[in-house]
C-alpha atoms as a PDB file:
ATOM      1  CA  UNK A   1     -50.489 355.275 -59.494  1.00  0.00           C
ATOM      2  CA  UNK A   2     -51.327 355.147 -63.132  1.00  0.00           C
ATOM      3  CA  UNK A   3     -52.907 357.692 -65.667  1.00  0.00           C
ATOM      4  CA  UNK A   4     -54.370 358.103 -69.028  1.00  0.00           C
ATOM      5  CA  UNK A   5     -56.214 360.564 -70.655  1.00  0.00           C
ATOM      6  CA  UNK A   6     -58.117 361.079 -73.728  1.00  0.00           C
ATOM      7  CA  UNK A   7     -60.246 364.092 -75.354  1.00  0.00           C
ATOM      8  CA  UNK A   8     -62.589 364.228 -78.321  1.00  0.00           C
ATOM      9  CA  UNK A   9     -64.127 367.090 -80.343  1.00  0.00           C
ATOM     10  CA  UNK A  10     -67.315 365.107 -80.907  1.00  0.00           C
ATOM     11  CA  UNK A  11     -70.093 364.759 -83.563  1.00  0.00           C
ATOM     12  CA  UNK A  12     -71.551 367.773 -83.724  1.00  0.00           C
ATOM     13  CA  UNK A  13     -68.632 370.266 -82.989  1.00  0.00           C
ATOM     14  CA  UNK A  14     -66.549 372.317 -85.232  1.00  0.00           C
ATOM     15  CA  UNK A  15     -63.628 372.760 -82.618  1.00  0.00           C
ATOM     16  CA  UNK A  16     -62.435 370.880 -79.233  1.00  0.00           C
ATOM     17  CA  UNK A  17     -62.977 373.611 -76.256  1.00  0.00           C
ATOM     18  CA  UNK A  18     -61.937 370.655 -73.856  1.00  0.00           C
ATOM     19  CA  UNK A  19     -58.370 370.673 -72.392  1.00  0.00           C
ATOM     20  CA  UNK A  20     -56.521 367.995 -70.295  1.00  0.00           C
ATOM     21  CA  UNK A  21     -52.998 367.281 -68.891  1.00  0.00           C
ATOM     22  CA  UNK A  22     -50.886 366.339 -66.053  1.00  0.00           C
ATOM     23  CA  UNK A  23     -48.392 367.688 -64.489  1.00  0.00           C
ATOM     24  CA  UNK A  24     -45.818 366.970 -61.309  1.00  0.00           C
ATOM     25  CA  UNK A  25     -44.352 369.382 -59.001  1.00  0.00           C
ATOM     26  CA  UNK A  26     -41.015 369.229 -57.107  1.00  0.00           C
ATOM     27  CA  UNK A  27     -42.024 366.727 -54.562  1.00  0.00           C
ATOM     28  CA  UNK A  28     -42.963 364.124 -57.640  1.00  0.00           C
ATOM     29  CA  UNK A  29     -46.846 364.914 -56.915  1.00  0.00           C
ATOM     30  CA  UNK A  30     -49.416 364.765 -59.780  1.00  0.00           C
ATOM     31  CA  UNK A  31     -52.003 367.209 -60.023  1.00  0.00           C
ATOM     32  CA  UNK A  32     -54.490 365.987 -62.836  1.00  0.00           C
ATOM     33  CA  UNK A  33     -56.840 368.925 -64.603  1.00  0.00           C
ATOM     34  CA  UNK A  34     -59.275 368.654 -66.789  1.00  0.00           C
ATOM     35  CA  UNK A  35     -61.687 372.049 -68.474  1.00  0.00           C
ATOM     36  CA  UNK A  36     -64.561 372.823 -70.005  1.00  0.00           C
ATOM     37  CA  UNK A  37     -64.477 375.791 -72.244  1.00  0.00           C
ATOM     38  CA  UNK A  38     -67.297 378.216 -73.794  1.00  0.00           C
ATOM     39  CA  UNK A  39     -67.980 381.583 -75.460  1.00  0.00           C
ATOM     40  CA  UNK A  40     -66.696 383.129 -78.154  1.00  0.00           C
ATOM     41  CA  UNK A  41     -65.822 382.125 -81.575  1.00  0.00           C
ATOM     42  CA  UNK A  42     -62.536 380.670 -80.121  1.00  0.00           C
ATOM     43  CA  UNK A  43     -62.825 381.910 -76.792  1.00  0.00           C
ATOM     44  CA  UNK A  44     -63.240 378.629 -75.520  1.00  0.00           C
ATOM     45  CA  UNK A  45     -60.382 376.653 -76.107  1.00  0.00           C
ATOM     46  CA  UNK A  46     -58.484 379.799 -74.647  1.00  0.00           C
ATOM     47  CA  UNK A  47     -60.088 379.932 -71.763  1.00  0.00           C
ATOM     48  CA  UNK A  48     -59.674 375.991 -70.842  1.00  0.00           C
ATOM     49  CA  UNK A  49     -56.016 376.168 -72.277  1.00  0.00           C
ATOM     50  CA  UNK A  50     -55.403 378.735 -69.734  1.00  0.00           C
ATOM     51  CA  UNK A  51     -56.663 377.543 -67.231  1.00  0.00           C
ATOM     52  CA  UNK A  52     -54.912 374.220 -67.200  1.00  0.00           C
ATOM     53  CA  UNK A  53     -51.247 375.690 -68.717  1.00  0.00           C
ATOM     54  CA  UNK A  54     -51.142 378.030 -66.232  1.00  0.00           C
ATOM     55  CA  UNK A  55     -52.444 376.124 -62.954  1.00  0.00           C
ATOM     56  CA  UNK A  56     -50.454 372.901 -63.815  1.00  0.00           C
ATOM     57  CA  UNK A  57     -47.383 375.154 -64.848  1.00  0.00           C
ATOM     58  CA  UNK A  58     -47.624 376.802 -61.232  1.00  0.00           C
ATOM     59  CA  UNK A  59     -48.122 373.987 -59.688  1.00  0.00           C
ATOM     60  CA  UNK A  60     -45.199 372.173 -61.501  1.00  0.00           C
ATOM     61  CA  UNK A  61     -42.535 374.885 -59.275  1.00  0.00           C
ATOM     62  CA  UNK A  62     -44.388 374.190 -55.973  1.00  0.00           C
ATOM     63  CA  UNK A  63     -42.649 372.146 -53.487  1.00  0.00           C
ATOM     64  CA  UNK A  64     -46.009 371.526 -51.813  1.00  0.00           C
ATOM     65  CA  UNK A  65     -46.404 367.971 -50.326  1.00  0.00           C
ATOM     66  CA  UNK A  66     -49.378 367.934 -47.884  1.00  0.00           C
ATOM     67  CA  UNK A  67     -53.072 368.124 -48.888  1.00  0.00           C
ATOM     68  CA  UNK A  68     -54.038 370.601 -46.561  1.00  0.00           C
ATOM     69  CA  UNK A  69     -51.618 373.311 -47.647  1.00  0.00           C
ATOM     70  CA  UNK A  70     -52.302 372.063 -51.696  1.00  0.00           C
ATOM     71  CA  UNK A  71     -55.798 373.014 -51.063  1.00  0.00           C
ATOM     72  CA  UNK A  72     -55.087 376.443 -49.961  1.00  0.00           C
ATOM     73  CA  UNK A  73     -52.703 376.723 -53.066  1.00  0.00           C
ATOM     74  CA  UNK A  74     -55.363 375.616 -55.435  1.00  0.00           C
ATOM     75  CA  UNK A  75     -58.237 377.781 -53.742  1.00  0.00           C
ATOM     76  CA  UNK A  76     -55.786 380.868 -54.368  1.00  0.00           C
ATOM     77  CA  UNK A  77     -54.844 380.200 -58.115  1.00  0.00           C
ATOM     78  CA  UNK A  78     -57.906 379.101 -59.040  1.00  0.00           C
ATOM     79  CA  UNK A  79     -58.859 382.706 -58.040  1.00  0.00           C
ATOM     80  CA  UNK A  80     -56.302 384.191 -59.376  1.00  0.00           C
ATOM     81  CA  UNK A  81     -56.803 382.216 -62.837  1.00  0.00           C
ATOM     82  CA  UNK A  82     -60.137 383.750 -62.697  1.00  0.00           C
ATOM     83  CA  UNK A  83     -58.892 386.879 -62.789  1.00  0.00           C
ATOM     84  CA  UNK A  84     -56.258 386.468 -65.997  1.00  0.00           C
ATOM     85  CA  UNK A  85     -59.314 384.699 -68.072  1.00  0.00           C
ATOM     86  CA  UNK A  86     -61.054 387.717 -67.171  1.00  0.00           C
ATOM     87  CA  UNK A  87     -58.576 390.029 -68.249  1.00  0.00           C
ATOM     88  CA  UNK A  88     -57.772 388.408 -71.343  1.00  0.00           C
ATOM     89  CA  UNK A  89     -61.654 388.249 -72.315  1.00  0.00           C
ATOM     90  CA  UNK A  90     -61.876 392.587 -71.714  1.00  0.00           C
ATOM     91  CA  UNK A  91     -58.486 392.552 -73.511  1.00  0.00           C
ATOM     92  CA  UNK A  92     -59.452 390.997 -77.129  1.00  0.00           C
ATOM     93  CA  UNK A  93     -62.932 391.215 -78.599  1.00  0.00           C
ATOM     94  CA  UNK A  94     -62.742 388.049 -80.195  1.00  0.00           C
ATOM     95  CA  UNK A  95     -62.578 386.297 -76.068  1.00  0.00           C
ATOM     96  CA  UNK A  96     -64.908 388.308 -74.870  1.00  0.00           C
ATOM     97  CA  UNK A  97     -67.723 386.218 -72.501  1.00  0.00           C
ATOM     98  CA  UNK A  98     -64.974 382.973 -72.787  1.00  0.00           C
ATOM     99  CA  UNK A  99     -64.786 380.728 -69.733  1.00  0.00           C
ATOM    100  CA  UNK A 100     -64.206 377.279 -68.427  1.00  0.00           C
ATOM    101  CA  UNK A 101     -65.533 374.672 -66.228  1.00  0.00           C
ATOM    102  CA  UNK A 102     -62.255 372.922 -64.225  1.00  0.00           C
ATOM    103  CA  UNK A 103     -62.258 369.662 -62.317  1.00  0.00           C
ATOM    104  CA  UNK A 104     -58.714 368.399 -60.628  1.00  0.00           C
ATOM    105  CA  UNK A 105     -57.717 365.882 -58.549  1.00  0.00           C
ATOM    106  CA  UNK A 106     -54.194 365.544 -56.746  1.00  0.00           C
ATOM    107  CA  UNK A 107     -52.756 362.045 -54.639  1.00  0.00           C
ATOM    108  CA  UNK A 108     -51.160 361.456 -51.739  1.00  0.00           C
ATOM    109  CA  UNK A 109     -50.907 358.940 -49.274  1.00  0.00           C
ATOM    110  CA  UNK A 110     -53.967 357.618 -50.327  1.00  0.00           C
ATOM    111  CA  UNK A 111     -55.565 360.550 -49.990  1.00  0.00           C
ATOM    112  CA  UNK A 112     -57.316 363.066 -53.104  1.00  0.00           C
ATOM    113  CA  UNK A 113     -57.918 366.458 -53.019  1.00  0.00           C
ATOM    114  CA  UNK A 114     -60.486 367.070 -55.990  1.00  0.00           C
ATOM    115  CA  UNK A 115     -61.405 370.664 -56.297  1.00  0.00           C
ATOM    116  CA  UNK A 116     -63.258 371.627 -59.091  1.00  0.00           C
ATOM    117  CA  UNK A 117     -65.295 374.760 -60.637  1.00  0.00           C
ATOM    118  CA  UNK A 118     -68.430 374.222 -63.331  1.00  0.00           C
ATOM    119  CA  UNK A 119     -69.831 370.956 -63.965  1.00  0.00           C
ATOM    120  CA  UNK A 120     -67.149 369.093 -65.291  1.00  0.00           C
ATOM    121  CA  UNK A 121     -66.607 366.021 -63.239  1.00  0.00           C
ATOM    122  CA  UNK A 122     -64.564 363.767 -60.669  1.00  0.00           C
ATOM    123  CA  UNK A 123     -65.894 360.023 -59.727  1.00  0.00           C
ATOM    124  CA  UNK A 124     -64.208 357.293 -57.766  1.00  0.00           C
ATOM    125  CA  UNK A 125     -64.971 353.315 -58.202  1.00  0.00           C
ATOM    126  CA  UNK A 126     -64.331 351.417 -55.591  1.00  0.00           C
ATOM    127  CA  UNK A 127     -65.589 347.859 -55.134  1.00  0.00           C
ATOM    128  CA  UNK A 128     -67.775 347.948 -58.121  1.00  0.00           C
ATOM    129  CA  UNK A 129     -69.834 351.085 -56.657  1.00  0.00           C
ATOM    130  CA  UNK A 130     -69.212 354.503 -58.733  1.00  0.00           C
ATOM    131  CA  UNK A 131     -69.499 357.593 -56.943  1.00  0.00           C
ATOM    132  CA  UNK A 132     -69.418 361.319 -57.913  1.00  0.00           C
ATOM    133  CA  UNK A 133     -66.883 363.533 -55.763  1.00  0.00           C
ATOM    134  CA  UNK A 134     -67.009 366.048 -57.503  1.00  0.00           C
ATOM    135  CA  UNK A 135     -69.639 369.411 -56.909  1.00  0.00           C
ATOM    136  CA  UNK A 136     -72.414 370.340 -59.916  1.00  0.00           C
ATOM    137  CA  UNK A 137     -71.864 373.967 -60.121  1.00  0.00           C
ATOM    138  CA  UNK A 138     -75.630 373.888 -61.876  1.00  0.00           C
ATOM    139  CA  UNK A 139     -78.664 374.931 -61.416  1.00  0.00           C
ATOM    140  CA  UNK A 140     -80.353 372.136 -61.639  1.00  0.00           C
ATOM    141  CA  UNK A 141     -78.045 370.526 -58.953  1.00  0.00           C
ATOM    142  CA  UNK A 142     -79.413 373.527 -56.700  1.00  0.00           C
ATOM    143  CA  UNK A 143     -82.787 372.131 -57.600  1.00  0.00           C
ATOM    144  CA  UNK A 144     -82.050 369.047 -56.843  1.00  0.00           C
ATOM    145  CA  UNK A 145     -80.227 369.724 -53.427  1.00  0.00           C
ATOM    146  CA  UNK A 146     -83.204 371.755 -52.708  1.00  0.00           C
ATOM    147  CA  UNK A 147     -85.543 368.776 -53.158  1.00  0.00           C
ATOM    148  CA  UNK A 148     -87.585 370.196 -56.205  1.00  0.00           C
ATOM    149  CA  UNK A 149     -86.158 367.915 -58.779  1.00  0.00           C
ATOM    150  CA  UNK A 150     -84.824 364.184 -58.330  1.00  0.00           C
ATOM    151  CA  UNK A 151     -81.474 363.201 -59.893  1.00  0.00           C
ATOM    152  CA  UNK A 152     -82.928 361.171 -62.698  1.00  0.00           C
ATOM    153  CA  UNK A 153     -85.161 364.581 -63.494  1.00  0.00           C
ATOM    154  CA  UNK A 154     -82.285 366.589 -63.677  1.00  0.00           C
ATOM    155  CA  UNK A 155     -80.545 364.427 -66.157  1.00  0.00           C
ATOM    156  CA  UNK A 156     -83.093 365.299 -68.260  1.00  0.00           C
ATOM    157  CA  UNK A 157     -84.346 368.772 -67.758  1.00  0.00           C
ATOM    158  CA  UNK A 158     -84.648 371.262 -70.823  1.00  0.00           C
ATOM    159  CA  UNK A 159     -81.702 374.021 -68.248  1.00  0.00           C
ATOM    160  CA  UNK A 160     -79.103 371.127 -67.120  1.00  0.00           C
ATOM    161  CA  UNK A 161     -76.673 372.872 -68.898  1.00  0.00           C
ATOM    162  CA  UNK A 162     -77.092 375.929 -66.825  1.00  0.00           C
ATOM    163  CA  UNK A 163     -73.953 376.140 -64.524  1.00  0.00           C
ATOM    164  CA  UNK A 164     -73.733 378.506 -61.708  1.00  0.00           C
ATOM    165  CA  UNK A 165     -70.117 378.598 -61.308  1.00  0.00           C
ATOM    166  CA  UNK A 166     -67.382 378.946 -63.856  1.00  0.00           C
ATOM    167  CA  UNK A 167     -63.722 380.497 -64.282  1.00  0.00           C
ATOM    168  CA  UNK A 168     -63.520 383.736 -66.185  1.00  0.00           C
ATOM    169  CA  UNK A 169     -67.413 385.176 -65.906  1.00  0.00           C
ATOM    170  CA  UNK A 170     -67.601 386.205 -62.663  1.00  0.00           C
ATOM    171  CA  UNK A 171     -64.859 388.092 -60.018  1.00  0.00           C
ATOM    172  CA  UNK A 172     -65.676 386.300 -57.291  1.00  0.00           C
ATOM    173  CA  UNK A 173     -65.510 382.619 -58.367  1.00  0.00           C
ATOM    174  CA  UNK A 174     -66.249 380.364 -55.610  1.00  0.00           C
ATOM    175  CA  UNK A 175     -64.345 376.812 -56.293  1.00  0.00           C
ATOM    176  CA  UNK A 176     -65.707 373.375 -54.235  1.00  0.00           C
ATOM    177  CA  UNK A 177     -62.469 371.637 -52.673  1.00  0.00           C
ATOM    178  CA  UNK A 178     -62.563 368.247 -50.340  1.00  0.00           C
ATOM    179  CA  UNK A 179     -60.036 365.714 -49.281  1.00  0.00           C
ATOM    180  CA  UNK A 180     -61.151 362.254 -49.854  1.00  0.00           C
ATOM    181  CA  UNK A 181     -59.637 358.982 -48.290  1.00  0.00           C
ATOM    182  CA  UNK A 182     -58.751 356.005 -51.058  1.00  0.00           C
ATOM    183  CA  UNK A 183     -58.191 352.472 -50.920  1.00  0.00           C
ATOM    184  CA  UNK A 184     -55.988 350.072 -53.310  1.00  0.00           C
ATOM    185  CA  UNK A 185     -57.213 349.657 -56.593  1.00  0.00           C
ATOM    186  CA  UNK A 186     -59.684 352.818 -56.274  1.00  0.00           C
ATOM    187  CA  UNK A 187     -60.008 354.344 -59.452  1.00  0.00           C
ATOM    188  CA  UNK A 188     -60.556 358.366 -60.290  1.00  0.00           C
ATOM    189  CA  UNK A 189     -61.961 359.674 -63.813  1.00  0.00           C
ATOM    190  CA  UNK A 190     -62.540 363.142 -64.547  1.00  0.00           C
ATOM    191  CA  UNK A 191     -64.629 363.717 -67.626  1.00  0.00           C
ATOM    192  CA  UNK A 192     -66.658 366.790 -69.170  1.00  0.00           C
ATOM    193  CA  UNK A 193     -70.157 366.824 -69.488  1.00  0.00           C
ATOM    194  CA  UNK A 194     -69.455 365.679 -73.134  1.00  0.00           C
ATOM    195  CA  UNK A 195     -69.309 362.071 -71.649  1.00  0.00           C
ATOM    196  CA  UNK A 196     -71.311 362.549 -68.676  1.00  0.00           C
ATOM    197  CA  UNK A 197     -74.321 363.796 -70.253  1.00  0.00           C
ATOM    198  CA  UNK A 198     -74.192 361.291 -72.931  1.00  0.00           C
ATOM    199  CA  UNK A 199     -73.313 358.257 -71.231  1.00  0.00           C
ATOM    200  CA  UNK A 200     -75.007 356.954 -68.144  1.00  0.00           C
ATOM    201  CA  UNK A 201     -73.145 356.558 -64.702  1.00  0.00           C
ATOM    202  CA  UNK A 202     -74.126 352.496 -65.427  1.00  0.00           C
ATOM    203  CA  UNK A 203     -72.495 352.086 -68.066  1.00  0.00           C
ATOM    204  CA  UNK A 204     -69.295 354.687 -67.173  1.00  0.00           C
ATOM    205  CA  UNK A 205     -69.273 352.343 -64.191  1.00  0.00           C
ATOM    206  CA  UNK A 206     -69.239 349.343 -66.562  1.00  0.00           C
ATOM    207  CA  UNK A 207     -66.499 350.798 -68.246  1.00  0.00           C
ATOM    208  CA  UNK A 208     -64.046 351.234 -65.354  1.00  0.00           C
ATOM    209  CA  UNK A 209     -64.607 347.660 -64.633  1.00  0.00           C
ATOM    210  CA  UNK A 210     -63.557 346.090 -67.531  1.00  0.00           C
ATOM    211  CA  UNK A 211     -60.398 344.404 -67.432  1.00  0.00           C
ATOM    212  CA  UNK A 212     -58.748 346.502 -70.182  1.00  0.00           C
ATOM    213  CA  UNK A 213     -55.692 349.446 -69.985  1.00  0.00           C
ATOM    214  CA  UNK A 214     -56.862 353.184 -69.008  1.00  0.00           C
ATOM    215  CA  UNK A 215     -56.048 354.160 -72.017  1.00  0.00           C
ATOM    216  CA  UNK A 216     -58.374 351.868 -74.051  1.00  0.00           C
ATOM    217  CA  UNK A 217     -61.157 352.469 -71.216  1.00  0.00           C
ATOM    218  CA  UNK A 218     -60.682 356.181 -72.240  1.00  0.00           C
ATOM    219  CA  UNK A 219     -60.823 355.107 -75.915  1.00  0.00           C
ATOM    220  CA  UNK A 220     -64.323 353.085 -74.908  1.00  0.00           C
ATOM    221  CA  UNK A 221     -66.039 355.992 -72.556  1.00  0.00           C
ATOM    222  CA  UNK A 222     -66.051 358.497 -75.619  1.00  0.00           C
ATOM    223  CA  UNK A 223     -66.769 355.905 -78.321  1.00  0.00           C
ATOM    224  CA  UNK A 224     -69.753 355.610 -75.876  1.00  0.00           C
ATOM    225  CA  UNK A 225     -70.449 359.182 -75.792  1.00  0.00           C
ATOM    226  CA  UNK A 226     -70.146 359.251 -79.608  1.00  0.00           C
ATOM    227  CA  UNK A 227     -72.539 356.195 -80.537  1.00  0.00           C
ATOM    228  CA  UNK A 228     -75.206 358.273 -78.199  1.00  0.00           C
ATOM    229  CA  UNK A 229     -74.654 361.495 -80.204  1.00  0.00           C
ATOM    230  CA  UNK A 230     -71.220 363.026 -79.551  1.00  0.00           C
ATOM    231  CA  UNK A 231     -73.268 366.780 -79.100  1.00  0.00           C
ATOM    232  CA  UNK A 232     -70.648 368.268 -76.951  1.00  0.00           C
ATOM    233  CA  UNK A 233     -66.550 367.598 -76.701  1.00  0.00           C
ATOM    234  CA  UNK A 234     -65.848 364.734 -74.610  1.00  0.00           C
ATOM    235  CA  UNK A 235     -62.756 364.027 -72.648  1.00  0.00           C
ATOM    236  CA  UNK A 236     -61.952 361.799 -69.950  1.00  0.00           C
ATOM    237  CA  UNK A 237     -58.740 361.238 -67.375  1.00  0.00           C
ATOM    238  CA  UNK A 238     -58.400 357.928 -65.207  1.00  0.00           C
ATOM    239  CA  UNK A 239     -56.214 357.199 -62.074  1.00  0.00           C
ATOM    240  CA  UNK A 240     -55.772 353.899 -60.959  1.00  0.00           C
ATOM    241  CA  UNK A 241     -54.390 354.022 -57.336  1.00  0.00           C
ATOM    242  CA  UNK A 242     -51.265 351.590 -55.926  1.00  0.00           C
ATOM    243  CA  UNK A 243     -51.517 349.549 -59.260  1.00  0.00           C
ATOM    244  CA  UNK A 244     -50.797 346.061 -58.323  1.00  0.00           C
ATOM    245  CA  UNK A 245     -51.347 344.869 -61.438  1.00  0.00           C
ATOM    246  CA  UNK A 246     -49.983 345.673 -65.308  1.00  0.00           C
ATOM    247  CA  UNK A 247     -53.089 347.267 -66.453  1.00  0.00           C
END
């Protein structure tokens, strides 16, 4: 398995609220995070630097080393990260309303676990086809799983940054977790919606497929994201599965 991982405060933005990092626990497993944060004049980046220091520094003196039992782990601190974001945000004025979107995913045996809170997002390319695993915490994902707006009218309508879900707003965050099967060569990338609503899943999935490092994919998704506009922070993590190959 191989990584890289690259964020990006943008055109527009005076600060980077986006947060990334990965980190291994005791059995050598890698739990990849990436957040979202918002509110505040630096509530943000608080909130998102919280809530991947302290998950990936938990997880980091686990001994964990089955997916089933990781998902219960993650499920509780994501809960109880909701909580300390919280009770930071009543602490100091200057945090108060601060939260963060969280996507993660963790390997084993080819097998993921992606869990994942907000809209911030988790794909998988496999055999040229690009699919989101990842859960919109949105409303306009409710809309669409509803069947009152299509997919292609979401990515456009005027409340698609409305998220229903996020860490540090509400007491009783509810997280999305699944365990996915993978194959050789399947590749992961969690982004923000910096990239996501910038750059279309066509040319993401173009991306993935070019015959270049991770790193300098990650270099190419947010000088995508960037030529379109750069409105938002942008940041983007890839996992290549059972590399066979040097790239």
């Amino acid at each position: 398995m191989k990584t890289a991982f690259l964020s990006d405060i943008g055109r527009k933005r005076t600060s980077n609220q986006d947060y990334v990092n990965t980190f291994t626990n005791q059995r050598d497993i890698t739990l990849a995070i990436v957040a979202d944060g918002m509110g505040g004049h630096k509530g943000g980046d608080v909130a998102s630097d919280m809530a991947v220091s302290h998950i990936g520094h938990d997880f980091e003196k686990t001994d964990l080393g089955d997916l089933s039992t990781i998902k219960e782990w993650i499920t509780s601190e994501l809960e109880k990260e909701n909580s300390r974001i919280i009770e930071a945000s009543q602490q100091f004025s200057d945090l108060n309303g601060m939260g963060t979107t969280m996507v993660s995913a963790i390997i084993i045996d080819n097998q993921v676990l992606v869990s994942n809170v907000g809209d911030s997002r988790c794909y998988l390319l496999r055999d040229g086809e690009l699919k989101q695993l990842s859960f919109d915490h949105s409303l306009v994902n409710e809309l669409v799983r509803s069947g009152e707006l299509t997919k292609e009218e979401a990515r456009n309508h005027p409340q698609k940054n409305i998220i229903t879900q996020t860490l540090g707003v509400n007491s009783n965050v509810k997280s999305e977790s699944n365990i996915f099967d993978l194959a050789e060569d399947d590749v992961l990338l969690l982004c923000s919606d910096g990239l996501t609503n910038m750059v279309s899943e066509d040319m993401i999935k173009e991306i993935l497929l070019e015959n270049v490092t991770l790193k300098e994919q990650c270099k190419k998704l947010i000088q995508k994201a960037n030529n379109a506009g750069g409105l938002d922070n942008i940041t983007a993590l890839i996992i290549k599965n059972n590399v066979s190959e040097d790239k």
